[in-house]
C-alpha atoms as a PDB file:
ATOM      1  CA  UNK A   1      -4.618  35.426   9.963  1.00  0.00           C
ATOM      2  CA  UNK A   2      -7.953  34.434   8.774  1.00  0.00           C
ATOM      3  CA  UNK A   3      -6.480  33.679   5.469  1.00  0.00           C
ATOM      4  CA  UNK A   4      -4.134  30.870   6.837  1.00  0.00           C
ATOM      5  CA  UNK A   5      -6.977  29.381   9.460  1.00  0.00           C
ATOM      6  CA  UNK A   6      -9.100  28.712   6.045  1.00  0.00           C
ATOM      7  CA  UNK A   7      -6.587  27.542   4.522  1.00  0.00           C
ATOM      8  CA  UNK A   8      -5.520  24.896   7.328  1.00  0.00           C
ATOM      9  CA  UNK A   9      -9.081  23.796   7.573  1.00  0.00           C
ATOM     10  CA  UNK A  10      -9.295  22.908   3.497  1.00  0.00           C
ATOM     11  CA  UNK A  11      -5.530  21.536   3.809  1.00  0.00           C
ATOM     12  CA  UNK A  12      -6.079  18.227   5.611  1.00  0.00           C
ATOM     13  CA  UNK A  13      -2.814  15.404   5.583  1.00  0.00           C
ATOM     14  CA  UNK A  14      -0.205  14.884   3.328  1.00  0.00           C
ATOM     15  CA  UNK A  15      -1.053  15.281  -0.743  1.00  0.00           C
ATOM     16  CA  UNK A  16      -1.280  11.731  -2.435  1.00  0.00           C
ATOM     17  CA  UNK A  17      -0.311  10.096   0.859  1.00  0.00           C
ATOM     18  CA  UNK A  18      -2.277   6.739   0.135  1.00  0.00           C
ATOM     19  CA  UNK A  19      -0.859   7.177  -3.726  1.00  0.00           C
ATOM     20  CA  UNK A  20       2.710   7.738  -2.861  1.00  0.00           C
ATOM     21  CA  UNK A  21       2.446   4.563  -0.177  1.00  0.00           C
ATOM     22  CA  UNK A  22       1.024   2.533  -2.510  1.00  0.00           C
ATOM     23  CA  UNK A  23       3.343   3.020  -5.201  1.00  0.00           C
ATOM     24  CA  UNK A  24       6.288   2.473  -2.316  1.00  0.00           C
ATOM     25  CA  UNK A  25       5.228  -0.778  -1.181  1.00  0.00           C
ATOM     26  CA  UNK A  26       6.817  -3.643  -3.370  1.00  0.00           C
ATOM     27  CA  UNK A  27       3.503  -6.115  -3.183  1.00  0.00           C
ATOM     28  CA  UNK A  28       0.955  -2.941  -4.197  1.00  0.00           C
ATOM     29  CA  UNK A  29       3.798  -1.197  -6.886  1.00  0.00           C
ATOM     30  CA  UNK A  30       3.622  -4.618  -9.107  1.00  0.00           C
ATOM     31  CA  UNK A  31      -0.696  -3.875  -9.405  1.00  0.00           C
ATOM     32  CA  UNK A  32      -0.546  -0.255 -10.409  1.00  0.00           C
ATOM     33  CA  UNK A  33      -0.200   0.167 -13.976  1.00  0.00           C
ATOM     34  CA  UNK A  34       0.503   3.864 -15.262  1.00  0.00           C
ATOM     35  CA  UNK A  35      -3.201   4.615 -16.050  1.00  0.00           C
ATOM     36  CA  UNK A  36      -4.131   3.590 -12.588  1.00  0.00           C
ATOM     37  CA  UNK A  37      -1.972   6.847 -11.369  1.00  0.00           C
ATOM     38  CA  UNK A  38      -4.562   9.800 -11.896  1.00  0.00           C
ATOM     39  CA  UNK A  39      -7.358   8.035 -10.524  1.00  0.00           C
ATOM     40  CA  UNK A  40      -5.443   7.002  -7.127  1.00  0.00           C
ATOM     41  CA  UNK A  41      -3.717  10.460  -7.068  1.00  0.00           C
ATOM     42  CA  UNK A  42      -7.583  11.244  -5.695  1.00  0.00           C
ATOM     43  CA  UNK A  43      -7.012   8.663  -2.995  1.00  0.00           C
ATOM     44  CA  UNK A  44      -8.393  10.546   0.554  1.00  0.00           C
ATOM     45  CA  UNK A  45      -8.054   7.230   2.836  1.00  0.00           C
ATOM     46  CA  UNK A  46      -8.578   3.505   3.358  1.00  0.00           C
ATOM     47  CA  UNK A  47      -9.915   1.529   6.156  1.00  0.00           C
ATOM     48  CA  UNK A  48     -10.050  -1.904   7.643  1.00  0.00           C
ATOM     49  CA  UNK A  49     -13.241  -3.168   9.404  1.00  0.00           C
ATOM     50  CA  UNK A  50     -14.473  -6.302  11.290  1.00  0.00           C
ATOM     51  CA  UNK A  51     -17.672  -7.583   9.434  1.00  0.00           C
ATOM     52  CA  UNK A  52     -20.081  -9.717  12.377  1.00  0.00           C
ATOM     53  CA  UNK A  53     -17.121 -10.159  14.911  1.00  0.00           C
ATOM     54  CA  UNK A  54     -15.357 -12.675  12.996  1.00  0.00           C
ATOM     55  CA  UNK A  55     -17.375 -13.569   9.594  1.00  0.00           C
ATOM     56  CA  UNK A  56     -14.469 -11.701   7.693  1.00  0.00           C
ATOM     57  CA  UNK A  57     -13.348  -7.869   7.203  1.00  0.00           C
ATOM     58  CA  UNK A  58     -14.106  -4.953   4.817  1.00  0.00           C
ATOM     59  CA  UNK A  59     -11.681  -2.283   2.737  1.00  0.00           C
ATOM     60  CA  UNK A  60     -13.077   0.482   2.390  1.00  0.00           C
ATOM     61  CA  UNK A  61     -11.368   3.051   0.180  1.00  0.00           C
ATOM     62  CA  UNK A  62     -12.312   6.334  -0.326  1.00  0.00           C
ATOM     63  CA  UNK A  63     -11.599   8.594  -2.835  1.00  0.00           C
ATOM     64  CA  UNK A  64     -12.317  12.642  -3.215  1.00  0.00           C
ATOM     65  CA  UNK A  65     -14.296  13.799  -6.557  1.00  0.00           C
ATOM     66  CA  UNK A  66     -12.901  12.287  -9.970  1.00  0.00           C
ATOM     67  CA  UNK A  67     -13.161  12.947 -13.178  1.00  0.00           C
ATOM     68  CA  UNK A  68     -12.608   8.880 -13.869  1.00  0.00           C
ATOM     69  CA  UNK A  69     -15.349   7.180 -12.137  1.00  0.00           C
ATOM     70  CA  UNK A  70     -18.864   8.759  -9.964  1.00  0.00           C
ATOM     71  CA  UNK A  71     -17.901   6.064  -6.419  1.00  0.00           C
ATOM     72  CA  UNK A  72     -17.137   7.966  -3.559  1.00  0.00           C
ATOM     73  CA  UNK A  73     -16.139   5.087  -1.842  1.00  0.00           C
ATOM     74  CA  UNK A  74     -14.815   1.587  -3.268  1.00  0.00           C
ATOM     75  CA  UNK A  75     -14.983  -1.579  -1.115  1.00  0.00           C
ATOM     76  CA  UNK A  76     -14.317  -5.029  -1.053  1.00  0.00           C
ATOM     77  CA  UNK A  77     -15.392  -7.704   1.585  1.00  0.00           C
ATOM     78  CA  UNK A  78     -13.636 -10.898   2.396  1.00  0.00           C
ATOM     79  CA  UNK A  79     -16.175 -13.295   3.939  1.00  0.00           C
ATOM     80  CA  UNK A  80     -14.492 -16.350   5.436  1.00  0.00           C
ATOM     81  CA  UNK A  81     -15.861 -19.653   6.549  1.00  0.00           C
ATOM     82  CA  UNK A  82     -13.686 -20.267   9.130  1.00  0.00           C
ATOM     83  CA  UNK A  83     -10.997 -17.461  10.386  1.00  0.00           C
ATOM     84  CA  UNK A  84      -9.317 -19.760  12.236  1.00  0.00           C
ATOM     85  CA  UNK A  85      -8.326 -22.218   8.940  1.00  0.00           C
ATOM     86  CA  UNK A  86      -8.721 -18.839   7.121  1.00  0.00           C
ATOM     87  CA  UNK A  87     -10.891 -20.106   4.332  1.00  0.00           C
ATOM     88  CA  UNK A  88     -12.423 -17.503   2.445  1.00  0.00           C
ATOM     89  CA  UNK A  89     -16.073 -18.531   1.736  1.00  0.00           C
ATOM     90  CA  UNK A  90     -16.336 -14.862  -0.509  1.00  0.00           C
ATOM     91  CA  UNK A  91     -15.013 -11.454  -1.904  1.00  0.00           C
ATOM     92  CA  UNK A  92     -17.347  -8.874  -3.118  1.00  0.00           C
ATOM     93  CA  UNK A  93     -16.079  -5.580  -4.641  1.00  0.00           C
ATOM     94  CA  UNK A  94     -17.719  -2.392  -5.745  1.00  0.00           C
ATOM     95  CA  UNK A  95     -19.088  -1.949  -9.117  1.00  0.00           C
ATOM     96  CA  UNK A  96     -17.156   0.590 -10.336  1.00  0.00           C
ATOM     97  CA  UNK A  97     -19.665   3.465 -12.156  1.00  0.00           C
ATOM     98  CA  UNK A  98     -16.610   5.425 -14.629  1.00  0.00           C
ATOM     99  CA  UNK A  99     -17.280   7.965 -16.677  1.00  0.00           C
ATOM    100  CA  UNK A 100     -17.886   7.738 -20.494  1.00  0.00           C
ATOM    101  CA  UNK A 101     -14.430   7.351 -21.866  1.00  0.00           C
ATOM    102  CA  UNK A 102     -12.728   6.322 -18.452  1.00  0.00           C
ATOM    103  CA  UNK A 103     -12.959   2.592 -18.038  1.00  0.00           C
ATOM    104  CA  UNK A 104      -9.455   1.340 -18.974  1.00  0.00           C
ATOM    105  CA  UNK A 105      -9.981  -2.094 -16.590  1.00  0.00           C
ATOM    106  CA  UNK A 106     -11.241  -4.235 -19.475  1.00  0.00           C
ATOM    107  CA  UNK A 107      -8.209  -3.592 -21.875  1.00  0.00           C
ATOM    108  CA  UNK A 108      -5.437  -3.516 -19.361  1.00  0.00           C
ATOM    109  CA  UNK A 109      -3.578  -6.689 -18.926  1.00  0.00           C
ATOM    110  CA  UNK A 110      -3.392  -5.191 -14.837  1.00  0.00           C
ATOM    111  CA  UNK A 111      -4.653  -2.282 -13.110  1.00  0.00           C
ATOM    112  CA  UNK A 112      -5.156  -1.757  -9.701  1.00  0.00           C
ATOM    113  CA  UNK A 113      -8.786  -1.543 -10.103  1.00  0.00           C
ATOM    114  CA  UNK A 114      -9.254  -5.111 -10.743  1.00  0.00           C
ATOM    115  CA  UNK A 115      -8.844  -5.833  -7.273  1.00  0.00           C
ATOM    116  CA  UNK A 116     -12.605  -4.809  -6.733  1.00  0.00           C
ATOM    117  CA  UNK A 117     -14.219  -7.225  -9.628  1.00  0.00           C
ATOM    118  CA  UNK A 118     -15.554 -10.234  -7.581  1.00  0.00           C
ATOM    119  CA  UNK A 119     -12.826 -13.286  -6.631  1.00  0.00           C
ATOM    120  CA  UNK A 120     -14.234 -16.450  -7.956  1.00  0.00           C
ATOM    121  CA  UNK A 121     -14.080 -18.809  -4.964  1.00  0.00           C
ATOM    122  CA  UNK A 122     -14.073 -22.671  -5.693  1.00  0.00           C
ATOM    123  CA  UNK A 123     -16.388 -24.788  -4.397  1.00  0.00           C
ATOM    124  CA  UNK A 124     -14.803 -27.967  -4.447  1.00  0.00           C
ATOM    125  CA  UNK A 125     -10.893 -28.741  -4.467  1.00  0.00           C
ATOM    126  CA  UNK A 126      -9.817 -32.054  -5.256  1.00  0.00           C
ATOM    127  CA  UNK A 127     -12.348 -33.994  -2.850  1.00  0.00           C
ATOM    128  CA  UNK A 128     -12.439 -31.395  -0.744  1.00  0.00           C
ATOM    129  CA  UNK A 129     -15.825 -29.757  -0.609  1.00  0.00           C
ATOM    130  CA  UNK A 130     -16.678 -26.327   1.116  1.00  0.00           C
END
């Protein structure tokens, strides 16, 4: 019996639940390339946070130990400058620290992992100045 206990405890949720939902959902499916798949595969959970009651929100996606990159935990934060117009004033994403070798972001025409570069926000639209 102490076998299976130990083996509950270390078992925790469904194996490459986040993966297997991301890969299922039509919007997220188009953004993961086949390289993408081993390093989400390590995938443990995501979360959705408030930033200063309503100043924006934060991802937060964490991942267990892998061999691709040394983050723990990957984020980006949407800033906005008015929720109620939703207009997004920033997004800041994790630098991503991969291992020698791993990095395939820069010669990918898509990956999933581009979602955490920064978002370059214009500053002025047509006469319309934030």
């Amino acid at each position: 019996m102490v076998q299976s206990e130990d083996k509950a405890t270390k078992e925790k949720g469904v194996p490459d639940f986040w993966f297997i939902g991301m890969k299922s959902h039509h919007g997220l499916r188009q953004n993961i390339a086949k390289h993408d798949q081993g390093a989400l595969k390590y995938l443990t959970d995501i979360k959705w946070s408030r930033i200063n009651d309503s100043e924006g929100f934060k991802l937060e996606f964490t991942f267990g130990p892998t061999p691709y990159f040394k983050n723990s935990v990957l984020e980006k934060t949407y800033r906005m400058i008015d929720e109620t117009d939703i207009v997004l004033e920033e997004a800041i994403g994790t630098v991503i620290h991969w291992y020698p070798g791993q990095c395939w972001i820069e010669k990918a025409e898509r990956s999933f992992f581009n979602f955490f570069k920064p978002l370059e926000v214009p500053t002025d639209v047509e006469g319309f100045e934030v």
